[in-house]
PDB file of N, CA and C in Angstrom:
ATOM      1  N   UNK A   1     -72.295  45.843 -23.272  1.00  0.00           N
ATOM      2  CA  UNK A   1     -71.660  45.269 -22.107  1.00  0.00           C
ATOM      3  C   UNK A   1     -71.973  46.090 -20.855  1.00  0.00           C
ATOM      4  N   UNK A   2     -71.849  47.320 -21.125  1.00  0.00           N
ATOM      5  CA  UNK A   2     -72.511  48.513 -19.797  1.00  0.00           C
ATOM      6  C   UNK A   2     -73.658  48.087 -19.352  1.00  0.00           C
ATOM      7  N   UNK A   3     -75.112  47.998 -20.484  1.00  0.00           N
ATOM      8  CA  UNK A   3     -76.225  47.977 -19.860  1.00  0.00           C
ATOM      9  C   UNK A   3     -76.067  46.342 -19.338  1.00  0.00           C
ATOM     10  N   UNK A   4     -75.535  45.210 -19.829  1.00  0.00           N
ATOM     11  CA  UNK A   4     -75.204  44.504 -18.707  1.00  0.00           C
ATOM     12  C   UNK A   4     -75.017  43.969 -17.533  1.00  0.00           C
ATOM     13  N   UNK A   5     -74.057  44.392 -17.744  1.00  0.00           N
ATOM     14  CA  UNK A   5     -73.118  44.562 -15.960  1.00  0.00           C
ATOM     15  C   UNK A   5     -74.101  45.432 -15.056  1.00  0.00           C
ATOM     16  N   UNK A   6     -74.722  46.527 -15.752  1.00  0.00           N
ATOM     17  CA  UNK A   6     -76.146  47.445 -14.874  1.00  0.00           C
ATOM     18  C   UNK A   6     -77.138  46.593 -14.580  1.00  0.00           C
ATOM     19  N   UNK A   7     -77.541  45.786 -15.414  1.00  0.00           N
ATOM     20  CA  UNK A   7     -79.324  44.973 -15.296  1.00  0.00           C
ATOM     21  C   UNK A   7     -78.331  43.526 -14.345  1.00  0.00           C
ATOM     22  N   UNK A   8     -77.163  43.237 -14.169  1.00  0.00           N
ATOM     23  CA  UNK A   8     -76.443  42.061 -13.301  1.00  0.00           C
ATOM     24  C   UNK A   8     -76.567  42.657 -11.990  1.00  0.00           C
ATOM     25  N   UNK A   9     -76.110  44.101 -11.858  1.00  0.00           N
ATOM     26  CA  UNK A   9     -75.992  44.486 -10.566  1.00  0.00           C
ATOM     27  C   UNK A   9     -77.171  45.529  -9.911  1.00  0.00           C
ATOM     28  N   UNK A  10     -78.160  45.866 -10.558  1.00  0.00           N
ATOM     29  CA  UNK A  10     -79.232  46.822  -9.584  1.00  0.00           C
ATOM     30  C   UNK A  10     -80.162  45.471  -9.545  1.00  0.00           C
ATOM     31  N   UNK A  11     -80.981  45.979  -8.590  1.00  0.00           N
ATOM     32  CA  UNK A  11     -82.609  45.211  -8.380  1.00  0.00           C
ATOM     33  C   UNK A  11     -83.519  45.135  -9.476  1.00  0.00           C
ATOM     34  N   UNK A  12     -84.789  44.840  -8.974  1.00  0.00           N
ATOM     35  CA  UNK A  12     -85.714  44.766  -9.320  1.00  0.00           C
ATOM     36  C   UNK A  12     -86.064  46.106 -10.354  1.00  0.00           C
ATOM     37  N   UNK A  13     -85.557  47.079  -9.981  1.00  0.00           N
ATOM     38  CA  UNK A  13     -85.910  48.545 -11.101  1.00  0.00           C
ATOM     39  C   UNK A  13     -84.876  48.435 -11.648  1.00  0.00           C
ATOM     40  N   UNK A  14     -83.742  48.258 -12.093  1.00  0.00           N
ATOM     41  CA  UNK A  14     -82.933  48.212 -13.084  1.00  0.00           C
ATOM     42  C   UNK A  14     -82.088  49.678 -12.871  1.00  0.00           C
ATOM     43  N   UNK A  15     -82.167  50.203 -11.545  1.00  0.00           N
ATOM     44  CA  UNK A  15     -81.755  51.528 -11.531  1.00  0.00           C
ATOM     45  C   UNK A  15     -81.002  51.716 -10.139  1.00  0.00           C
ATOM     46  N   UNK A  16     -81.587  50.924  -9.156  1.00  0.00           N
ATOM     47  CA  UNK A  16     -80.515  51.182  -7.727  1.00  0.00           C
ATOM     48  C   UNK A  16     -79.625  49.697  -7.806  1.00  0.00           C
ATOM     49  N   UNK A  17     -78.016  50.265  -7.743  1.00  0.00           N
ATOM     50  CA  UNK A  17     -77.537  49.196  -7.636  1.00  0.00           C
ATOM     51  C   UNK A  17     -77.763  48.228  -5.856  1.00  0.00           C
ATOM     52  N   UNK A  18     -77.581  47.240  -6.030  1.00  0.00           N
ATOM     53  CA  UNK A  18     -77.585  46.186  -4.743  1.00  0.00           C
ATOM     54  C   UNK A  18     -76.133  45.775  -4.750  1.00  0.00           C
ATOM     55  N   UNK A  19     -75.830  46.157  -3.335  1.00  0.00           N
ATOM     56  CA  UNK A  19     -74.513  46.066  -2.730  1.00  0.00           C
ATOM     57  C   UNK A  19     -73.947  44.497  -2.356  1.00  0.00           C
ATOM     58  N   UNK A  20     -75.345  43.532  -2.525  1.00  0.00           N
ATOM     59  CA  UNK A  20     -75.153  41.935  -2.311  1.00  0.00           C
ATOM     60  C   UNK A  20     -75.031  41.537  -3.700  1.00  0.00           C
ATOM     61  N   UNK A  21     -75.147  42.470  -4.946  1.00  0.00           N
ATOM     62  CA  UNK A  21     -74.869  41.713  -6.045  1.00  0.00           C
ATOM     63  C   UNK A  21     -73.658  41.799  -6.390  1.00  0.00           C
ATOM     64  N   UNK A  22     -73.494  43.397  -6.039  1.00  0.00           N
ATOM     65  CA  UNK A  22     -71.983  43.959  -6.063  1.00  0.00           C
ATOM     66  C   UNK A  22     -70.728  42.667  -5.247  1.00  0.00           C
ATOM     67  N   UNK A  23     -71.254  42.691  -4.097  1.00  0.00           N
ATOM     68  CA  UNK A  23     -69.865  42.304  -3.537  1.00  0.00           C
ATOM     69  C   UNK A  23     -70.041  40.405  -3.716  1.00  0.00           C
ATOM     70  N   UNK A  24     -71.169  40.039  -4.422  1.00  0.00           N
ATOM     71  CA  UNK A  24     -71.045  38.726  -4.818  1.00  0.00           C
ATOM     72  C   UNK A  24     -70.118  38.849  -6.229  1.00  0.00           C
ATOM     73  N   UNK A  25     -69.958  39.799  -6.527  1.00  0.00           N
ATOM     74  CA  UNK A  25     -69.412  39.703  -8.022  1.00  0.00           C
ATOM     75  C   UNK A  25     -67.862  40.012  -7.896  1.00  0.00           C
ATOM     76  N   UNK A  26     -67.765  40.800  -7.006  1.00  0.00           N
ATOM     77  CA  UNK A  26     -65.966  41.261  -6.405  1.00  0.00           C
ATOM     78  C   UNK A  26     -65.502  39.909  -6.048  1.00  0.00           C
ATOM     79  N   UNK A  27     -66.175  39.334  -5.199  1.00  0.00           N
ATOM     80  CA  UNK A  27     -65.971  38.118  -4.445  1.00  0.00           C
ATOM     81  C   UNK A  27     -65.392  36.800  -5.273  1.00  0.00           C
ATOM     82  N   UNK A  28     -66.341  37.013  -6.282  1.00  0.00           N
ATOM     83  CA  UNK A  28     -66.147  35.874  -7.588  1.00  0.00           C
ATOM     84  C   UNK A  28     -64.596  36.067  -8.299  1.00  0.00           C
ATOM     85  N   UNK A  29     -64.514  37.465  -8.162  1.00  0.00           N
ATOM     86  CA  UNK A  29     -63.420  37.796  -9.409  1.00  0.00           C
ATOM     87  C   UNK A  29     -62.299  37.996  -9.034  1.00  0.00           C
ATOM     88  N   UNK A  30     -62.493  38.020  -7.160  1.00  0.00           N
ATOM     89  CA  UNK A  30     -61.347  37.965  -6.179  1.00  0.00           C
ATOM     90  C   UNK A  30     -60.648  36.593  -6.200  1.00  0.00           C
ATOM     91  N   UNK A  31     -61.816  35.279  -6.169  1.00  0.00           N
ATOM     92  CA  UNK A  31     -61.333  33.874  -6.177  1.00  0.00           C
ATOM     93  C   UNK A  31     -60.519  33.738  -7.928  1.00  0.00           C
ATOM     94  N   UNK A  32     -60.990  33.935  -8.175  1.00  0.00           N
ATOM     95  CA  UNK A  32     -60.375  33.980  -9.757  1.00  0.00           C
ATOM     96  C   UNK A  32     -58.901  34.415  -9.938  1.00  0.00           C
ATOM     97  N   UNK A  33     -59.204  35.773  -9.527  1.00  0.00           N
ATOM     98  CA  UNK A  33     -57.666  36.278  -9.437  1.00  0.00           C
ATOM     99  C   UNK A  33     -57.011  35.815  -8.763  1.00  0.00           C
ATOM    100  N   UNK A  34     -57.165  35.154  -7.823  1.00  0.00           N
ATOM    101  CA  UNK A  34     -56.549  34.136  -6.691  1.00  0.00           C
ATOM    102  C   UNK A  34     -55.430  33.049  -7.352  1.00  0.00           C
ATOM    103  N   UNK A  35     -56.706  32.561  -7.997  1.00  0.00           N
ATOM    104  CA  UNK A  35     -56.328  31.457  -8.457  1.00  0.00           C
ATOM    105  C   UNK A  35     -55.246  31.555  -9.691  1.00  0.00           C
ATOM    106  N   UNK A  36     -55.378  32.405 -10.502  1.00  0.00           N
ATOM    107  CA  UNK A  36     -54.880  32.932 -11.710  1.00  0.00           C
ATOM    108  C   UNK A  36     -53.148  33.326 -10.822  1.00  0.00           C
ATOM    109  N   UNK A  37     -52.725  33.579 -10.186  1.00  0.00           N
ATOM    110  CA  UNK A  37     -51.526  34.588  -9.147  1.00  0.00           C
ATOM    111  C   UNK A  37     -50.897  32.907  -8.796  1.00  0.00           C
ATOM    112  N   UNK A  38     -52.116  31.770  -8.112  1.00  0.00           N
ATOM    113  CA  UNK A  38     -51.484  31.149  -7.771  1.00  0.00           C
ATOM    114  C   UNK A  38     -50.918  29.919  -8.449  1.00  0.00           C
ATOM    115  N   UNK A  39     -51.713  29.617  -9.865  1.00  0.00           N
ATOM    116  CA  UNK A  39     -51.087  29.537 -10.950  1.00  0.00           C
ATOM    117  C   UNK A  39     -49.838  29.508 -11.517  1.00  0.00           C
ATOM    118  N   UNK A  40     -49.532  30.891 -11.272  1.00  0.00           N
ATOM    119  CA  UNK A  40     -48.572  31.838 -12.152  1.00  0.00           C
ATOM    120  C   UNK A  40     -47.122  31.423 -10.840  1.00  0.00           C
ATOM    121  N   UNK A  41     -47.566  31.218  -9.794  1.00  0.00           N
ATOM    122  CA  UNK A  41     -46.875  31.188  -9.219  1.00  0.00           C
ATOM    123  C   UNK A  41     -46.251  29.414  -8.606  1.00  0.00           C
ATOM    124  N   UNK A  42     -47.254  28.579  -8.463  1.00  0.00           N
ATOM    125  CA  UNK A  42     -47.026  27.443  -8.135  1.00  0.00           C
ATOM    126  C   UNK A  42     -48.476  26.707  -8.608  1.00  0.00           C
ATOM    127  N   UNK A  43     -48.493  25.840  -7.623  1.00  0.00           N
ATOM    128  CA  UNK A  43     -49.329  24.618  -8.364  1.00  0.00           C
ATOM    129  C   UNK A  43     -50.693  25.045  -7.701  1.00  0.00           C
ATOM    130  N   UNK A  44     -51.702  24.822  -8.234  1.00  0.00           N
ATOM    131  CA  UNK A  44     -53.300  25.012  -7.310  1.00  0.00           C
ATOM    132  C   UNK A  44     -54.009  24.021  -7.513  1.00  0.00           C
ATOM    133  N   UNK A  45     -54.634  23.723  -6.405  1.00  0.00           N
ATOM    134  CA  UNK A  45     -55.775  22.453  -6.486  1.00  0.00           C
ATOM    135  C   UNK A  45     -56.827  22.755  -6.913  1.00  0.00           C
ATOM    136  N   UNK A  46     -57.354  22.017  -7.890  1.00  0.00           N
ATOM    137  CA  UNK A  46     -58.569  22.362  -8.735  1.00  0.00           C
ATOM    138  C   UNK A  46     -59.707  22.061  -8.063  1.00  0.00           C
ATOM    139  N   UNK A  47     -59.461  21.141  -6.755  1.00  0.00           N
ATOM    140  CA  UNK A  47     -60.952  20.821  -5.552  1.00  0.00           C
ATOM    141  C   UNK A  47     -60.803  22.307  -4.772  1.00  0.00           C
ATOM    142  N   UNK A  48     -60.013  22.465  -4.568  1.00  0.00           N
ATOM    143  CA  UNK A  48     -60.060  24.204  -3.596  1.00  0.00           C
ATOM    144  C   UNK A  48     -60.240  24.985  -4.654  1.00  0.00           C
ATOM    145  N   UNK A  49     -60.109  25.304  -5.310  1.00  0.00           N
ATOM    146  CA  UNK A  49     -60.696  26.361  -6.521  1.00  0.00           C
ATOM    147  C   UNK A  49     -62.068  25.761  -6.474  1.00  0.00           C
ATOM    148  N   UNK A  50     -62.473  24.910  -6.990  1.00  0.00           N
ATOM    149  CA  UNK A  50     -64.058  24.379  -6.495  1.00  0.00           C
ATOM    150  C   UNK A  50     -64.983  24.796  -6.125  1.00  0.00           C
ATOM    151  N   UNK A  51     -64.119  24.148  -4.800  1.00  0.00           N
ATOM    152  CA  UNK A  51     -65.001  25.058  -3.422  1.00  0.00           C
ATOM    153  C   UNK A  51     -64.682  25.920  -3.062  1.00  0.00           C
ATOM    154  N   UNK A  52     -64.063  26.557  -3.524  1.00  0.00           N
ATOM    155  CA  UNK A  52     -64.055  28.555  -3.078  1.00  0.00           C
ATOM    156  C   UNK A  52     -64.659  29.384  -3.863  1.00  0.00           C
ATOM    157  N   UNK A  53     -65.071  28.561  -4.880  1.00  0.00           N
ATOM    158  CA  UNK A  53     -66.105  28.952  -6.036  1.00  0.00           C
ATOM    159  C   UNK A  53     -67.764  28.848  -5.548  1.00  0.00           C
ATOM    160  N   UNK A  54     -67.884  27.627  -5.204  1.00  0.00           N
ATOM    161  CA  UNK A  54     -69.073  27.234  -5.006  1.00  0.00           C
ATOM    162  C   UNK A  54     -69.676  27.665  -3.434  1.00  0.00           C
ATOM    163  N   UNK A  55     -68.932  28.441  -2.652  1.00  0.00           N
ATOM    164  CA  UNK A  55     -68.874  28.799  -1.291  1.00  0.00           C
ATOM    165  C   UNK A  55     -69.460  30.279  -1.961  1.00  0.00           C
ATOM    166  N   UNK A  56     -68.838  30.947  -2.742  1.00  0.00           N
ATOM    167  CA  UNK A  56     -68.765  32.324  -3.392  1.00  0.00           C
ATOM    168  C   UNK A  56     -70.361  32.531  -3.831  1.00  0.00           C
ATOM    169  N   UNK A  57     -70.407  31.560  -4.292  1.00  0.00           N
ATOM    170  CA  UNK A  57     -71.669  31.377  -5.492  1.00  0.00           C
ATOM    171  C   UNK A  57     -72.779  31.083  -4.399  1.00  0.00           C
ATOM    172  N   UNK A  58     -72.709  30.223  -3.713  1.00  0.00           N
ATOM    173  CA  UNK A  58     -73.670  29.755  -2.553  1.00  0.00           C
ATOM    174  C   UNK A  58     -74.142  31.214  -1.825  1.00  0.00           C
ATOM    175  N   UNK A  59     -73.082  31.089  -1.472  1.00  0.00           N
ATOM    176  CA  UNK A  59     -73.452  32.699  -0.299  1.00  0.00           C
ATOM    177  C   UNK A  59     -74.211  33.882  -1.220  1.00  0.00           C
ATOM    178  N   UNK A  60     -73.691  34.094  -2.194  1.00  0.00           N
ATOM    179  CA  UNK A  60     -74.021  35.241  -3.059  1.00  0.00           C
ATOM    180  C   UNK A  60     -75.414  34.857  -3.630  1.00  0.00           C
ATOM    181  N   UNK A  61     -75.951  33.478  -3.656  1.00  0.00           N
ATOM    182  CA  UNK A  61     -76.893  33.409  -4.095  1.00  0.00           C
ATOM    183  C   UNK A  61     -78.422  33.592  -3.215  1.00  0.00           C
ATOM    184  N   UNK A  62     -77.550  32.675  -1.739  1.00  0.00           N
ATOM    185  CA  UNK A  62     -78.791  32.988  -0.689  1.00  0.00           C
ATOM    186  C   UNK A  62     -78.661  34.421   0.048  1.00  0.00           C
ATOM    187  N   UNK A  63     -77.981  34.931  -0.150  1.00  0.00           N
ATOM    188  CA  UNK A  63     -77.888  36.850   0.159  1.00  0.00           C
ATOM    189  C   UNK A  63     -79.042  37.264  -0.453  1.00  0.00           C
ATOM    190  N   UNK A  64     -78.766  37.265  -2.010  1.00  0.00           N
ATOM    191  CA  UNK A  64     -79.750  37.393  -3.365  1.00  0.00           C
ATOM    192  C   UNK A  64     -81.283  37.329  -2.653  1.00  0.00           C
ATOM    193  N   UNK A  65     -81.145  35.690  -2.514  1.00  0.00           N
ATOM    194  CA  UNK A  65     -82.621  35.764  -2.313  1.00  0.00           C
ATOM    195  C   UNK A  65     -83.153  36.026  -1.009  1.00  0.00           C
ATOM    196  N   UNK A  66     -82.848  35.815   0.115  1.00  0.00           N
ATOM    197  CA  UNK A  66     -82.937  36.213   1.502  1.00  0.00           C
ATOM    198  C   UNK A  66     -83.349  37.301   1.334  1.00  0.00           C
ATOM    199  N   UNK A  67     -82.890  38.757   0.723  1.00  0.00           N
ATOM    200  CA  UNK A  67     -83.532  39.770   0.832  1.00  0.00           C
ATOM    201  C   UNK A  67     -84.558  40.558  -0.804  1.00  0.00           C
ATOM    202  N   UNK A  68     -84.705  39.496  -1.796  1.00  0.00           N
ATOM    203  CA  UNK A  68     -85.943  39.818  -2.701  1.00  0.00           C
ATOM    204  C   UNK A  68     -86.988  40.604  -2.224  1.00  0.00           C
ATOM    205  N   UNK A  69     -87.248  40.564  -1.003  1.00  0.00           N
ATOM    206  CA  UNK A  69     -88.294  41.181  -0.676  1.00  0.00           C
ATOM    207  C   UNK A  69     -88.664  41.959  -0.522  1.00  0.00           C
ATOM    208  N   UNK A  70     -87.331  43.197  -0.161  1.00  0.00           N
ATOM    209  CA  UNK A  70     -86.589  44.508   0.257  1.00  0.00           C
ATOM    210  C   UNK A  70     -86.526  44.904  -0.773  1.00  0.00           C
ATOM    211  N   UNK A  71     -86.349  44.317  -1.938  1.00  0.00           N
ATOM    212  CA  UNK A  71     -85.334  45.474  -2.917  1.00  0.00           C
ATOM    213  C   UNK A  71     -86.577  46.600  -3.585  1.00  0.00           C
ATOM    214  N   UNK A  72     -86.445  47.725  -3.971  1.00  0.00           N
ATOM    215  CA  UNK A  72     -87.214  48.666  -4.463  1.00  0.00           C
ATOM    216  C   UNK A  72     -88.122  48.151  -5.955  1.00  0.00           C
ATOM    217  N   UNK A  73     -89.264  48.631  -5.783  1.00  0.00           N
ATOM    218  CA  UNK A  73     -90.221  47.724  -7.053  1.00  0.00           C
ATOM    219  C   UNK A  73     -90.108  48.729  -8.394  1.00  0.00           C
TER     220      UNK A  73
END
């Protein structure tokens, strides 16, 4: 599960982490926990969970690739 979460979050060398994979992944687990609190607490719309998902995922994905070009070989 370690070497994982390592080869999810560095670049291209498998050795410097990337701070756009990082905070796409906080981001993800922030909406989650969100949702999970608001749950627990009252009712949540499963179209806004959705799209606060797919906003998460979007962004984190064109971050990703926008800078492929940069990352260390």
């Amino acid at each position: 599960m370690r070497t994982f979460l390592k080869q999810l979050l560095t670049g291209k060398d498998n050795q410097t982490y990337d701070i756009g994979r990082v905070t796409w992944l906080l981001g993800t687990i922030t909406v989650i926990a969100l949702a999970a609190f608001e749950v627990s607490t009252s009712q949540i719309s499963l179209r806004e969970l959705a799209e606060a998902l797919g906003i998460v995922s979007a962004a984190g994905g064109a971050s990703t690739m926008m800078k492929k070009d940069t990352e260390p070989q």
